[in-house]
C-alpha atoms as a PDB file:
ATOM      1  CA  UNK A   1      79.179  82.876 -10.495  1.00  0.00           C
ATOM      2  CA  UNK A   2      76.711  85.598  -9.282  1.00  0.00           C
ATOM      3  CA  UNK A   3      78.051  88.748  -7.890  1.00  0.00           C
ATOM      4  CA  UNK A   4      77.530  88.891  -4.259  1.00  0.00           C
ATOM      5  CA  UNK A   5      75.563  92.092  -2.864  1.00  0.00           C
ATOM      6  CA  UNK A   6      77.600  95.196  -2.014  1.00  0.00           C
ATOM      7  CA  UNK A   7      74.845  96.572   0.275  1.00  0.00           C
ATOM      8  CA  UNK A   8      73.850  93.674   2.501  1.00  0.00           C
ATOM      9  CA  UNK A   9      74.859  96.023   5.678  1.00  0.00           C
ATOM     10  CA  UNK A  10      74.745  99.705   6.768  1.00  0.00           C
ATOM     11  CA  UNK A  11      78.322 100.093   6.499  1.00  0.00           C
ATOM     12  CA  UNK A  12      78.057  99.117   2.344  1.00  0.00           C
ATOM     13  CA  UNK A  13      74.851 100.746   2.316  1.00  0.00           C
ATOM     14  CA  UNK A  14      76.108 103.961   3.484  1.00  0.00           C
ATOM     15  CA  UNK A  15      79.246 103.928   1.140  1.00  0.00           C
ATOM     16  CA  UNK A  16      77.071 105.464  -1.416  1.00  0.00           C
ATOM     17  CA  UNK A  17      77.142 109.210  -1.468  1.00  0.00           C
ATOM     18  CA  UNK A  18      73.490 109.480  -2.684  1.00  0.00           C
ATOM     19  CA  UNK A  19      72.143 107.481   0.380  1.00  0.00           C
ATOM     20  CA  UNK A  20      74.153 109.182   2.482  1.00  0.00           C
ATOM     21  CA  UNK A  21      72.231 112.607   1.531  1.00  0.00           C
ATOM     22  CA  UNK A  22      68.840 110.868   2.571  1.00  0.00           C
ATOM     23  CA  UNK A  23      69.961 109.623   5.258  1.00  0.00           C
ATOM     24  CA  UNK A  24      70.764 113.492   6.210  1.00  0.00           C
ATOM     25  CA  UNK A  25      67.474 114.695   5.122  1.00  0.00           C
ATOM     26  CA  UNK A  26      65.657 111.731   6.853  1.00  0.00           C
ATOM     27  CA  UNK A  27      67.591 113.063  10.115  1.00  0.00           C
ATOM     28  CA  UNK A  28      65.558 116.002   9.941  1.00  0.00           C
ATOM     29  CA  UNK A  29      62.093 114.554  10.185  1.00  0.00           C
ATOM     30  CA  UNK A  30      60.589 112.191   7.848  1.00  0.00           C
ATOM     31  CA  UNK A  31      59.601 112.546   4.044  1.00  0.00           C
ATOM     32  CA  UNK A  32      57.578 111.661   0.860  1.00  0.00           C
ATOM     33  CA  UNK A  33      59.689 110.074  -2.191  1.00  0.00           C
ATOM     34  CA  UNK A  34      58.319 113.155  -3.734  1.00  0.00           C
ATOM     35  CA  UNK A  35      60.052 115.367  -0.899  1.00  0.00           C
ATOM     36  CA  UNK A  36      63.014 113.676  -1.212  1.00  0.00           C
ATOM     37  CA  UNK A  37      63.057 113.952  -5.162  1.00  0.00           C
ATOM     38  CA  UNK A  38      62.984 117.949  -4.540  1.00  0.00           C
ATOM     39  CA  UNK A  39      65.352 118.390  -1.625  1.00  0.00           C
ATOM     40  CA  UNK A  40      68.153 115.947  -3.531  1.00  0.00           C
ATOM     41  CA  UNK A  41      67.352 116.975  -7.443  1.00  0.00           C
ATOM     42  CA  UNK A  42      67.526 113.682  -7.733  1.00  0.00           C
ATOM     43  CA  UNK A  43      64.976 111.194  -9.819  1.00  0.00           C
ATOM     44  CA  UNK A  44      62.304 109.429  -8.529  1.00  0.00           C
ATOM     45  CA  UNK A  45      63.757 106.232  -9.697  1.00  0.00           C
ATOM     46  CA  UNK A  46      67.010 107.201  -8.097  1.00  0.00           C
ATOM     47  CA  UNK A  47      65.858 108.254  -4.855  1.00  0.00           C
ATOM     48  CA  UNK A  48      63.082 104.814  -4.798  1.00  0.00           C
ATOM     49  CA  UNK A  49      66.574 102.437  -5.544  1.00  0.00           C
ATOM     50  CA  UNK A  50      68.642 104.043  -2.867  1.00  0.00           C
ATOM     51  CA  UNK A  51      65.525 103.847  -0.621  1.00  0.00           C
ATOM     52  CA  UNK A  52      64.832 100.352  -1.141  1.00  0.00           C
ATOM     53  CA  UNK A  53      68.825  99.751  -0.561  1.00  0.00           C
ATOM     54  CA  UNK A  54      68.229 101.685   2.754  1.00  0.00           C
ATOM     55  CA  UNK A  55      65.173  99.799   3.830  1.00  0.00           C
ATOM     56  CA  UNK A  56      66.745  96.770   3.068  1.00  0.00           C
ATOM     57  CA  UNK A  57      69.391  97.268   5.739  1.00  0.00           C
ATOM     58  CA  UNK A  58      66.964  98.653   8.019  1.00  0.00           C
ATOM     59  CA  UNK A  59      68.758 102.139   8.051  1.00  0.00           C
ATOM     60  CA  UNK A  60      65.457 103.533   6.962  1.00  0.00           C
ATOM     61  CA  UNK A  61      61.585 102.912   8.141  1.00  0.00           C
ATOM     62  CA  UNK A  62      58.330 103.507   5.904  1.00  0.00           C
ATOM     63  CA  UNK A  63      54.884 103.895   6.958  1.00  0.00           C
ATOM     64  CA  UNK A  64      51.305 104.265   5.165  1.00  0.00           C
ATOM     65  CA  UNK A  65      49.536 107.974   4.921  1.00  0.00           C
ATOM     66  CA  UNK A  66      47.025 107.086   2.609  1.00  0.00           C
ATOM     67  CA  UNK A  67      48.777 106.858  -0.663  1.00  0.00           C
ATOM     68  CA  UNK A  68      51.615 108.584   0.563  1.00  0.00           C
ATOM     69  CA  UNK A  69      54.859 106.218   1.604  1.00  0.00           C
ATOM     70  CA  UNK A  70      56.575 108.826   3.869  1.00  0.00           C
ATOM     71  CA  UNK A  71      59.778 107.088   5.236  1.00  0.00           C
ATOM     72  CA  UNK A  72      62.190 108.174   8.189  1.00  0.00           C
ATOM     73  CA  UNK A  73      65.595 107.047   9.590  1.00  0.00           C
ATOM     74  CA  UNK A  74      66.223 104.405  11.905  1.00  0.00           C
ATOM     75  CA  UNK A  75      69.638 105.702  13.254  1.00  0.00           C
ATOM     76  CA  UNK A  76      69.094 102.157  15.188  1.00  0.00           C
ATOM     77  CA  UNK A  77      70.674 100.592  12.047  1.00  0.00           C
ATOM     78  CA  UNK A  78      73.567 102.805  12.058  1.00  0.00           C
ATOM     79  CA  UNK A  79      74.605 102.056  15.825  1.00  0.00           C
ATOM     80  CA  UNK A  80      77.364  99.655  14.616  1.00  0.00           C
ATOM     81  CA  UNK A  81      78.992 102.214  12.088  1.00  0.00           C
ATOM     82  CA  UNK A  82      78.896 104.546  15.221  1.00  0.00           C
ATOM     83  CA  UNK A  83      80.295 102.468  17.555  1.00  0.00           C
ATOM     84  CA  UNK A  84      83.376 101.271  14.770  1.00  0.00           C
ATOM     85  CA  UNK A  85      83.979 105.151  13.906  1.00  0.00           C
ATOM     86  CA  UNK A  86      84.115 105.487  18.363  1.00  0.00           C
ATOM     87  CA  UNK A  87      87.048 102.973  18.588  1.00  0.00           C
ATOM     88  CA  UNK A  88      88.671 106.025  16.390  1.00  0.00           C
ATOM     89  CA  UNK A  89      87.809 109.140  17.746  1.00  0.00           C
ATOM     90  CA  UNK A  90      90.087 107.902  20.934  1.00  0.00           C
ATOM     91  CA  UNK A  91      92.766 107.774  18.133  1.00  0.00           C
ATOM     92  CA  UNK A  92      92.190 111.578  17.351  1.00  0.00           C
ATOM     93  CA  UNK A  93      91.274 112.885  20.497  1.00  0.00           C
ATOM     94  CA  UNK A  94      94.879 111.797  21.719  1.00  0.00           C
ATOM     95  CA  UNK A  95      96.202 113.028  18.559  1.00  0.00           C
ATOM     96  CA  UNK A  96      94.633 116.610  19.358  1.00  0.00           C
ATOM     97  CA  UNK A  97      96.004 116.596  22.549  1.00  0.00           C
ATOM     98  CA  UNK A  98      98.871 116.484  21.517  1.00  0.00           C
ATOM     99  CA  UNK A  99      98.868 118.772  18.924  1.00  0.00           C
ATOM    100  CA  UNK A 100      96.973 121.396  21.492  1.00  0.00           C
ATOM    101  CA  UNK A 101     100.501 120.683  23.971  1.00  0.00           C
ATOM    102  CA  UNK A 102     102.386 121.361  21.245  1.00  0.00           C
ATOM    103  CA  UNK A 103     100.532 124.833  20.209  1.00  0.00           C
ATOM    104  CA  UNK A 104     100.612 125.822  23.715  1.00  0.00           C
ATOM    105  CA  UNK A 105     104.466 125.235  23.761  1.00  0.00           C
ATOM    106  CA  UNK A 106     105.054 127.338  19.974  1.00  0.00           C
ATOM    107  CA  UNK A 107     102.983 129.934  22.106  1.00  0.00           C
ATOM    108  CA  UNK A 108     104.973 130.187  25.333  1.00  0.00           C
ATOM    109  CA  UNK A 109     108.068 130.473  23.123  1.00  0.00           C
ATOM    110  CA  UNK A 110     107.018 133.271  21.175  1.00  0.00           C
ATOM    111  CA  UNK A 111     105.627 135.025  23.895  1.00  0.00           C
ATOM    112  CA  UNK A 112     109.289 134.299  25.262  1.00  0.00           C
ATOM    113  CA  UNK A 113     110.948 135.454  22.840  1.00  0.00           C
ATOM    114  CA  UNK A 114     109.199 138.745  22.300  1.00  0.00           C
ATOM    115  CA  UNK A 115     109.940 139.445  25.798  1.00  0.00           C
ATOM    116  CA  UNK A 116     113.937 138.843  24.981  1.00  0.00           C
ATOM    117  CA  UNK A 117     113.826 140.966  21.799  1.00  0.00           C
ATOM    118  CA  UNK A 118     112.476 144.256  23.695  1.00  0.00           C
ATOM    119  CA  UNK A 119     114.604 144.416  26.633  1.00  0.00           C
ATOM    120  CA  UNK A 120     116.761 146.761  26.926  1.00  0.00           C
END
């Protein structure tokens, strides 16, 4: 039985450490293989697999200069990681709340009971 494909969406794709670097240097402005070889010290074989992978799940875009292939993100493709990772940050933002009320109380009692330890 064949081995299904671990990158057939963004969410696999983007598991991969590696892709996740272009993707960061894509979010700059758009690059040459060759670019990307030298900002990742990666391989050109490396960096053409993982941006084939990223192509694939439309996370990244190439267009013709010549005979330069310079490619750029397509954060597009990302939207549904960012909307699954939203349904979380409610989760934390409550969770820092809470933690902030609970700061602010530590505070008010040591301010408290500094005040009680130099009266008179």
């Amino acid at each position: 039985m064949a081995r299904a494909a671990t990158t057939a969406d963004a969410f696999n794709a983007v598991a991969e450490p590696q892709r996740r670097r272009i993707l960061d240097v894509l979010a700059d402005g758009e690059r040459s293989v060759t670019a990307l070889v030298e900002d990742l010290g990666l391989t050109q074989p490396q960096v053409s697999k993982h941006l084939r992978v990223l192509r694939d799940v439309g996370a990244v875009d190439v267009r013709e200069d010549g005979r330069h292939r310079l490619y750029r993100l397509n954060a597009e493709a990302l939207k549904p990681i960012h909307e699954w990772v939203g349904r979380y940050e409610r989760f934390w933002s409550e969770r820092f709340d809470r933690l902030d009320a609970v700061i602010e109380d530590l505070k008010r009692q040591e301010h408290r009971d500094e005040r009680t330890e130099n009266r008179p």
